[in-house]
PDB file of N, CA and C in Angstrom:
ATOM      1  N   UNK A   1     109.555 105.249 111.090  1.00  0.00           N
ATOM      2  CA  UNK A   1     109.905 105.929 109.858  1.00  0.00           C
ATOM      3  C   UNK A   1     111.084 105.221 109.173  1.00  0.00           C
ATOM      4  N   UNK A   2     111.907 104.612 109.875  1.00  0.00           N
ATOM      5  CA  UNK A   2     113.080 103.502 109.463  1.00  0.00           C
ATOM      6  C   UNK A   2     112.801 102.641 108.526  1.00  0.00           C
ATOM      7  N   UNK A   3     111.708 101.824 109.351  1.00  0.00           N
ATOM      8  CA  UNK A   3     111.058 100.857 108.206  1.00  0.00           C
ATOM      9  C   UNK A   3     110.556 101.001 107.360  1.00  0.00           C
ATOM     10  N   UNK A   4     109.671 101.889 107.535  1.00  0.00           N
ATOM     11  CA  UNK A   4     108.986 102.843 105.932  1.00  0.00           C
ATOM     12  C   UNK A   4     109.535 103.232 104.609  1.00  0.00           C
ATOM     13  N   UNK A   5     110.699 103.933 105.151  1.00  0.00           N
ATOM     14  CA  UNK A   5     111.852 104.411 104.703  1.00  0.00           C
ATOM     15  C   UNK A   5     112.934 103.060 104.025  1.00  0.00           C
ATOM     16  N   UNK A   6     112.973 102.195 104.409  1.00  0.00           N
ATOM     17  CA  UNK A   6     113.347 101.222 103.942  1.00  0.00           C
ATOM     18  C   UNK A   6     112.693 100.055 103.266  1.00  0.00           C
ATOM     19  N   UNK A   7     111.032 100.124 103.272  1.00  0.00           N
ATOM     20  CA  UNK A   7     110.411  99.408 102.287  1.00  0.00           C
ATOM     21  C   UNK A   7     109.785 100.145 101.443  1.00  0.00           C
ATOM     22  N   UNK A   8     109.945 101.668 101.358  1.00  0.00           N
ATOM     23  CA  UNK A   8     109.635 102.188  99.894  1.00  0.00           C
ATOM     24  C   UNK A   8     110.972 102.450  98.931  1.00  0.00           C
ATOM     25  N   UNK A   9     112.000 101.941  99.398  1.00  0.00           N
ATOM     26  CA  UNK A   9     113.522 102.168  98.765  1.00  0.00           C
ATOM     27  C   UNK A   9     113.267 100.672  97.921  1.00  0.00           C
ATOM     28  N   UNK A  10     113.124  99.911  98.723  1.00  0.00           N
ATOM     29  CA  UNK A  10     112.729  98.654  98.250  1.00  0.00           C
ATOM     30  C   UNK A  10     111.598  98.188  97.396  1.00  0.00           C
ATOM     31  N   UNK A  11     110.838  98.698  97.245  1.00  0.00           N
ATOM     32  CA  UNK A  11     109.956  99.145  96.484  1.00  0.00           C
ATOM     33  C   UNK A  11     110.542  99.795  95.275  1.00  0.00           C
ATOM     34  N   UNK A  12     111.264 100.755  95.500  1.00  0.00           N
ATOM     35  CA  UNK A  12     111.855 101.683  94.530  1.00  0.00           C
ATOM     36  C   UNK A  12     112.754 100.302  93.522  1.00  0.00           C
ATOM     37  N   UNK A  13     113.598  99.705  94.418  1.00  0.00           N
ATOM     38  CA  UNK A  13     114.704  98.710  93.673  1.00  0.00           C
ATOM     39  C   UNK A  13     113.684  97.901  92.810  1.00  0.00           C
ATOM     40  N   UNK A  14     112.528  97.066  93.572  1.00  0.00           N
ATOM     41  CA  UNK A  14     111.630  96.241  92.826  1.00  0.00           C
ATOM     42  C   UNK A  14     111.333  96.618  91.470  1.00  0.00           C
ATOM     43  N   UNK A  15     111.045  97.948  91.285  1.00  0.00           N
ATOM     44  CA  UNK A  15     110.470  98.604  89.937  1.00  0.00           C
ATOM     45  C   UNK A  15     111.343  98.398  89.281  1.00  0.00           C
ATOM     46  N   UNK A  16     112.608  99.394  89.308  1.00  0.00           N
ATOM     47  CA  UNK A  16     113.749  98.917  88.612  1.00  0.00           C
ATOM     48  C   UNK A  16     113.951  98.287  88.182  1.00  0.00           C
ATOM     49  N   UNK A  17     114.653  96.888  89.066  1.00  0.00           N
ATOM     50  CA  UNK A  17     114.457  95.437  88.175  1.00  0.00           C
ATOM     51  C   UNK A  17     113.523  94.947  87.548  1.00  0.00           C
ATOM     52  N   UNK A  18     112.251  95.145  87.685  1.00  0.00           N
ATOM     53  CA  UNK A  18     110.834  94.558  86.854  1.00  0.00           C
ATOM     54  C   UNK A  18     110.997  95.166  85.710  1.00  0.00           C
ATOM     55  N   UNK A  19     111.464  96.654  85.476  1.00  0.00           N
ATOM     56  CA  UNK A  19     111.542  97.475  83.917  1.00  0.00           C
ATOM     57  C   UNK A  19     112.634  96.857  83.463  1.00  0.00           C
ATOM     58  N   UNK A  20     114.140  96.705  84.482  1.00  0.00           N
ATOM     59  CA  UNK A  20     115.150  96.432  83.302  1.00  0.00           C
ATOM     60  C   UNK A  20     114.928  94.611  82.526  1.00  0.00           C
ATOM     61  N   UNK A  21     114.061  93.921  83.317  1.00  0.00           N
ATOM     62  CA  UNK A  21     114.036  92.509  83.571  1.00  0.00           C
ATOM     63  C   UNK A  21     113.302  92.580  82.241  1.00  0.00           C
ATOM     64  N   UNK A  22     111.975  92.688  82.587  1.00  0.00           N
ATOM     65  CA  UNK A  22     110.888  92.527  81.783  1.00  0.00           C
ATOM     66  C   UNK A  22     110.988  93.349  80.574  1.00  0.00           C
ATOM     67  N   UNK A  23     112.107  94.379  80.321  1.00  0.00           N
ATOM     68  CA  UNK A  23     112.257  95.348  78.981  1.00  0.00           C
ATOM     69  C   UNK A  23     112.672  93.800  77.501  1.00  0.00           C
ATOM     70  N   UNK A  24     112.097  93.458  76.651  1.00  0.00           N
ATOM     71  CA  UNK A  24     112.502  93.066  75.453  1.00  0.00           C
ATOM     72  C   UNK A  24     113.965  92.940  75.411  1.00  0.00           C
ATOM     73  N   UNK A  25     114.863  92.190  75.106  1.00  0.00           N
ATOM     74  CA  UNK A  25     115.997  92.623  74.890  1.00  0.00           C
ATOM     75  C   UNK A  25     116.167  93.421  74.096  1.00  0.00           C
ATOM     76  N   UNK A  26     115.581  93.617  72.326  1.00  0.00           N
ATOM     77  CA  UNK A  26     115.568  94.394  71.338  1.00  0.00           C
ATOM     78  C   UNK A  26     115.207  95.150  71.288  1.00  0.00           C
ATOM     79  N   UNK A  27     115.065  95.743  72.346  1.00  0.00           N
ATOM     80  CA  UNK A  27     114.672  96.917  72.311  1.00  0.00           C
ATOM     81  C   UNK A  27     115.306  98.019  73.096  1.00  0.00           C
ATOM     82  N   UNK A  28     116.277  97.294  74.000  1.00  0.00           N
ATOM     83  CA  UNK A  28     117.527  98.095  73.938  1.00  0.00           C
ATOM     84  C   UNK A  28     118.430  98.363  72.879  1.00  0.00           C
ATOM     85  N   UNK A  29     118.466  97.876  71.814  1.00  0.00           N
ATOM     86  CA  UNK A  29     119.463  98.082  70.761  1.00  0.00           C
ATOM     87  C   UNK A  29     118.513  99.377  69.833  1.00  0.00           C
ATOM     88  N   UNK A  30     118.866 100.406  69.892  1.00  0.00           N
ATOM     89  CA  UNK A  30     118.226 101.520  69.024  1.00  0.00           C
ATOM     90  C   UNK A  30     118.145 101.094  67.726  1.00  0.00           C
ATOM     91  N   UNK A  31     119.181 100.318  66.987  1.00  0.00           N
ATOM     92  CA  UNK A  31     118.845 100.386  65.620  1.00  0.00           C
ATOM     93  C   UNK A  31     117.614  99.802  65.182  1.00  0.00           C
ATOM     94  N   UNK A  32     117.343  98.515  66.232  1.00  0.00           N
ATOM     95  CA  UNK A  32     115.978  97.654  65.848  1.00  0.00           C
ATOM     96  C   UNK A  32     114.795  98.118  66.668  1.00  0.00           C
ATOM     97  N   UNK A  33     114.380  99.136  67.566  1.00  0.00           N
ATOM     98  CA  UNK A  33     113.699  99.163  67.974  1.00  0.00           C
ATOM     99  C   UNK A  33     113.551 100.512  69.295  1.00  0.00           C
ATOM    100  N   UNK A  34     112.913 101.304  69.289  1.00  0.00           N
ATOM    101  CA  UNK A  34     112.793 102.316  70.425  1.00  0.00           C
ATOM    102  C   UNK A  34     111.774 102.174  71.377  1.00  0.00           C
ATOM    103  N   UNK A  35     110.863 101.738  70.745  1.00  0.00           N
ATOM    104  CA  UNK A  35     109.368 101.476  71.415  1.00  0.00           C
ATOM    105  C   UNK A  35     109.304 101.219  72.751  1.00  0.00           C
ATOM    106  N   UNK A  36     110.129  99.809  73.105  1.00  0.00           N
ATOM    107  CA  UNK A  36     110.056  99.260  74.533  1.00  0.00           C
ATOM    108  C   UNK A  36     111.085 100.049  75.127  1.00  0.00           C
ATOM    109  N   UNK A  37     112.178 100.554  74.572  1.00  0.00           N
ATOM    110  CA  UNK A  37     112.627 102.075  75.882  1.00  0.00           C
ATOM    111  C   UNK A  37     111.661 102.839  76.642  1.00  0.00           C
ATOM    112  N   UNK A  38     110.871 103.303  75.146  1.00  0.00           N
ATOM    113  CA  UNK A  38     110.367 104.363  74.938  1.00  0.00           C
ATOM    114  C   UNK A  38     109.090 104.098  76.525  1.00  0.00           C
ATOM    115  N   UNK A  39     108.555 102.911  76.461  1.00  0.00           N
ATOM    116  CA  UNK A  39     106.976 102.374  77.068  1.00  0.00           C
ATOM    117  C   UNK A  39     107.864 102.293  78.490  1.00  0.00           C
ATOM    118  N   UNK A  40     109.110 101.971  78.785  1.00  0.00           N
ATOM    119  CA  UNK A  40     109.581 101.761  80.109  1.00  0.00           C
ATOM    120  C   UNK A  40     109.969 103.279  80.926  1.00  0.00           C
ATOM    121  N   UNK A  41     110.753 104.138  80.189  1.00  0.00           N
ATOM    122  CA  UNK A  41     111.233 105.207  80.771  1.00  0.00           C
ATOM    123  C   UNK A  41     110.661 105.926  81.768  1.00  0.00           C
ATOM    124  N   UNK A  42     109.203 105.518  81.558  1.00  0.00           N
ATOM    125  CA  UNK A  42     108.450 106.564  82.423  1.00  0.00           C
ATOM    126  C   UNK A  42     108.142 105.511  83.661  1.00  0.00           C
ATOM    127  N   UNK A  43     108.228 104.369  83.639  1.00  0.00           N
ATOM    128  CA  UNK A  43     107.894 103.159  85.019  1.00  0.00           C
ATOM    129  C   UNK A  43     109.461 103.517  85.480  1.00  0.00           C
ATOM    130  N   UNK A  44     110.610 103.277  84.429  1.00  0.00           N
ATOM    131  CA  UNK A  44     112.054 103.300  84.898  1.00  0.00           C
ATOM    132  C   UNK A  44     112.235 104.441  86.027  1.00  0.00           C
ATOM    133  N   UNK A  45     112.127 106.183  85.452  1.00  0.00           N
ATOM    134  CA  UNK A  45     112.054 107.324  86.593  1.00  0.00           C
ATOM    135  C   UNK A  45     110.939 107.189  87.376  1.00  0.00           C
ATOM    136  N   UNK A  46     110.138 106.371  87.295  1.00  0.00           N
ATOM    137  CA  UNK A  46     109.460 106.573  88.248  1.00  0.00           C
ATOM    138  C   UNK A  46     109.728 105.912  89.368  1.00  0.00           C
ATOM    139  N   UNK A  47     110.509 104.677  89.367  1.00  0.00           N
ATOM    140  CA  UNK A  47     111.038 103.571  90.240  1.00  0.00           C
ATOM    141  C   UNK A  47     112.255 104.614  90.963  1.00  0.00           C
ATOM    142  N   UNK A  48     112.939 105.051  89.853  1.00  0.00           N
ATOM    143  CA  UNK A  48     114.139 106.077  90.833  1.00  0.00           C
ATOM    144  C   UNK A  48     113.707 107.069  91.646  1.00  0.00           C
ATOM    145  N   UNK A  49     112.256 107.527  91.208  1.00  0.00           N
ATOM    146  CA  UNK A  49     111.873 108.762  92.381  1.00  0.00           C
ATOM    147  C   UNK A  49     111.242 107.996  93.558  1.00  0.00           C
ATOM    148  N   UNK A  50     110.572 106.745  93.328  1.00  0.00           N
ATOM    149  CA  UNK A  50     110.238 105.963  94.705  1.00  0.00           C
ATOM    150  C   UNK A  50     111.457 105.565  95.161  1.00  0.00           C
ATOM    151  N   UNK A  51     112.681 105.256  94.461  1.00  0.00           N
ATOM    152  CA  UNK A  51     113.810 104.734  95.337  1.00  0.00           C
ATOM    153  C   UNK A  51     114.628 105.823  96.449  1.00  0.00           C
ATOM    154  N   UNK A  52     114.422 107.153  95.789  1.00  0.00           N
ATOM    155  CA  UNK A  52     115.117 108.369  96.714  1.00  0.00           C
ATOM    156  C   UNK A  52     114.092 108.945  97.549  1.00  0.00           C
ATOM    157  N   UNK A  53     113.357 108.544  96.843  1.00  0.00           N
ATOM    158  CA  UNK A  53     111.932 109.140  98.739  1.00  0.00           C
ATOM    159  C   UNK A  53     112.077 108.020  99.491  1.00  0.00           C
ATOM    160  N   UNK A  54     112.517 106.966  99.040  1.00  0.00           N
ATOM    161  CA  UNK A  54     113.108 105.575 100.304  1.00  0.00           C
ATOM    162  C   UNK A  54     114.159 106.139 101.169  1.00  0.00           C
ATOM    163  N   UNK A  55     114.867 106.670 100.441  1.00  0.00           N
ATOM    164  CA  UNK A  55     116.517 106.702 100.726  1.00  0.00           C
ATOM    165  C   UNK A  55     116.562 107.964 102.164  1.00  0.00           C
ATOM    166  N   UNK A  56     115.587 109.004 101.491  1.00  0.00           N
ATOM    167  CA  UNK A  56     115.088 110.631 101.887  1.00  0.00           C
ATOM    168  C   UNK A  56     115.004 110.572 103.402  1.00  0.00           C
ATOM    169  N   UNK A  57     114.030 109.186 103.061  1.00  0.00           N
ATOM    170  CA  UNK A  57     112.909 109.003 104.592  1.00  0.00           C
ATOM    171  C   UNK A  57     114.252 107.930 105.264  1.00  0.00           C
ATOM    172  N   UNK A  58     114.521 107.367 105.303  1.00  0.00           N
ATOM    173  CA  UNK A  58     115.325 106.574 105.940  1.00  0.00           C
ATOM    174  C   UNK A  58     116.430 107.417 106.541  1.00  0.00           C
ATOM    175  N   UNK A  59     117.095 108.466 105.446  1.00  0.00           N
ATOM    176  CA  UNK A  59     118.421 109.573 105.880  1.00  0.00           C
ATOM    177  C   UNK A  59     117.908 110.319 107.012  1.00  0.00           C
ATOM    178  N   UNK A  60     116.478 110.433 106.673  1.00  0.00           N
ATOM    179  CA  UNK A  60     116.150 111.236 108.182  1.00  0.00           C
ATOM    180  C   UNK A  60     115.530 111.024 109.375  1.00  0.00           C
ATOM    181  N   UNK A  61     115.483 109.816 109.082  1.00  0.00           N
ATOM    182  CA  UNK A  61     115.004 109.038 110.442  1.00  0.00           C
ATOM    183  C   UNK A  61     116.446 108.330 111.628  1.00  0.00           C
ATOM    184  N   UNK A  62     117.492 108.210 110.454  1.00  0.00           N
ATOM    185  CA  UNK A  62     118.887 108.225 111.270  1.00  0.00           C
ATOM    186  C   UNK A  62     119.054 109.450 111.916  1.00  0.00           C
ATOM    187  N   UNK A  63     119.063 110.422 111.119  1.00  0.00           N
ATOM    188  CA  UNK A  63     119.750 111.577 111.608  1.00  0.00           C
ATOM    189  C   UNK A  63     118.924 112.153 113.084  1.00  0.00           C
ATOM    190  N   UNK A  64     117.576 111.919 112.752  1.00  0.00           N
ATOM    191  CA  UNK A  64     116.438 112.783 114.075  1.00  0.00           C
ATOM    192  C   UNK A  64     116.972 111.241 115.626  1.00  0.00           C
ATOM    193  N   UNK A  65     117.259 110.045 115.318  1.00  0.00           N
ATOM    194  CA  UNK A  65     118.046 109.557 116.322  1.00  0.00           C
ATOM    195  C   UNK A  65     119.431 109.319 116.707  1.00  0.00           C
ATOM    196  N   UNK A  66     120.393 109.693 116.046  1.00  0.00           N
ATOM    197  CA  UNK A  66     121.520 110.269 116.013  1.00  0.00           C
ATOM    198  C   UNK A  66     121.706 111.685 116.957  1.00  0.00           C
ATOM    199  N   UNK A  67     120.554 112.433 116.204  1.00  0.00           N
ATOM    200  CA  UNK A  67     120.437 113.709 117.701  1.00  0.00           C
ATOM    201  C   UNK A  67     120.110 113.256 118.952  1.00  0.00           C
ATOM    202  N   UNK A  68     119.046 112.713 119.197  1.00  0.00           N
ATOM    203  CA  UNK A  68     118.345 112.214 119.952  1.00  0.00           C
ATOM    204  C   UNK A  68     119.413 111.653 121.102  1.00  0.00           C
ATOM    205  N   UNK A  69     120.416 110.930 120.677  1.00  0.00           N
ATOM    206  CA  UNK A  69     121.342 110.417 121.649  1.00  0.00           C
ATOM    207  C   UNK A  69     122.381 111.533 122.016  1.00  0.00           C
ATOM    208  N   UNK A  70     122.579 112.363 121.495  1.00  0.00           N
ATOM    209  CA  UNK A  70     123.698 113.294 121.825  1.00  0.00           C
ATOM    210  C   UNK A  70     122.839 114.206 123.510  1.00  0.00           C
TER     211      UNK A  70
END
């Protein structure tokens, strides 16, 4: 579950950078353009909800062997 947990976080980061990478530059600037925000936002949260079900699964795969040794 460690590893899992740590290649869907990674996964999660990948998205991220591919939206902020691959976003237009001009189209971060609102005055010239909303569109390519607009077409990323939904890949963008979606990369952050795969990055915290990375994070989720990994927090609890420490913690269930952390008990485990006590």
């Amino acid at each position: 579950m460690k590893t899992l947990g740590l290649l869907v976080g990674f996964i999660g980061i990948l998205i991220l950078a591919c939206t902020v990478i691959l976003t237009p530059a001009h189209s971060f600037n609102p005055a010239d353009s909303n569109n390519g925000v607009s077409a990323n936002a939904a890949i963008f949260f979606g990369g952050l909800i795969v990055f915290g079900a990375g994070v989720v699964m990994y927090a609890n795969s420490i913690e269930k062997k952390a008990q485990g040794k006590k």
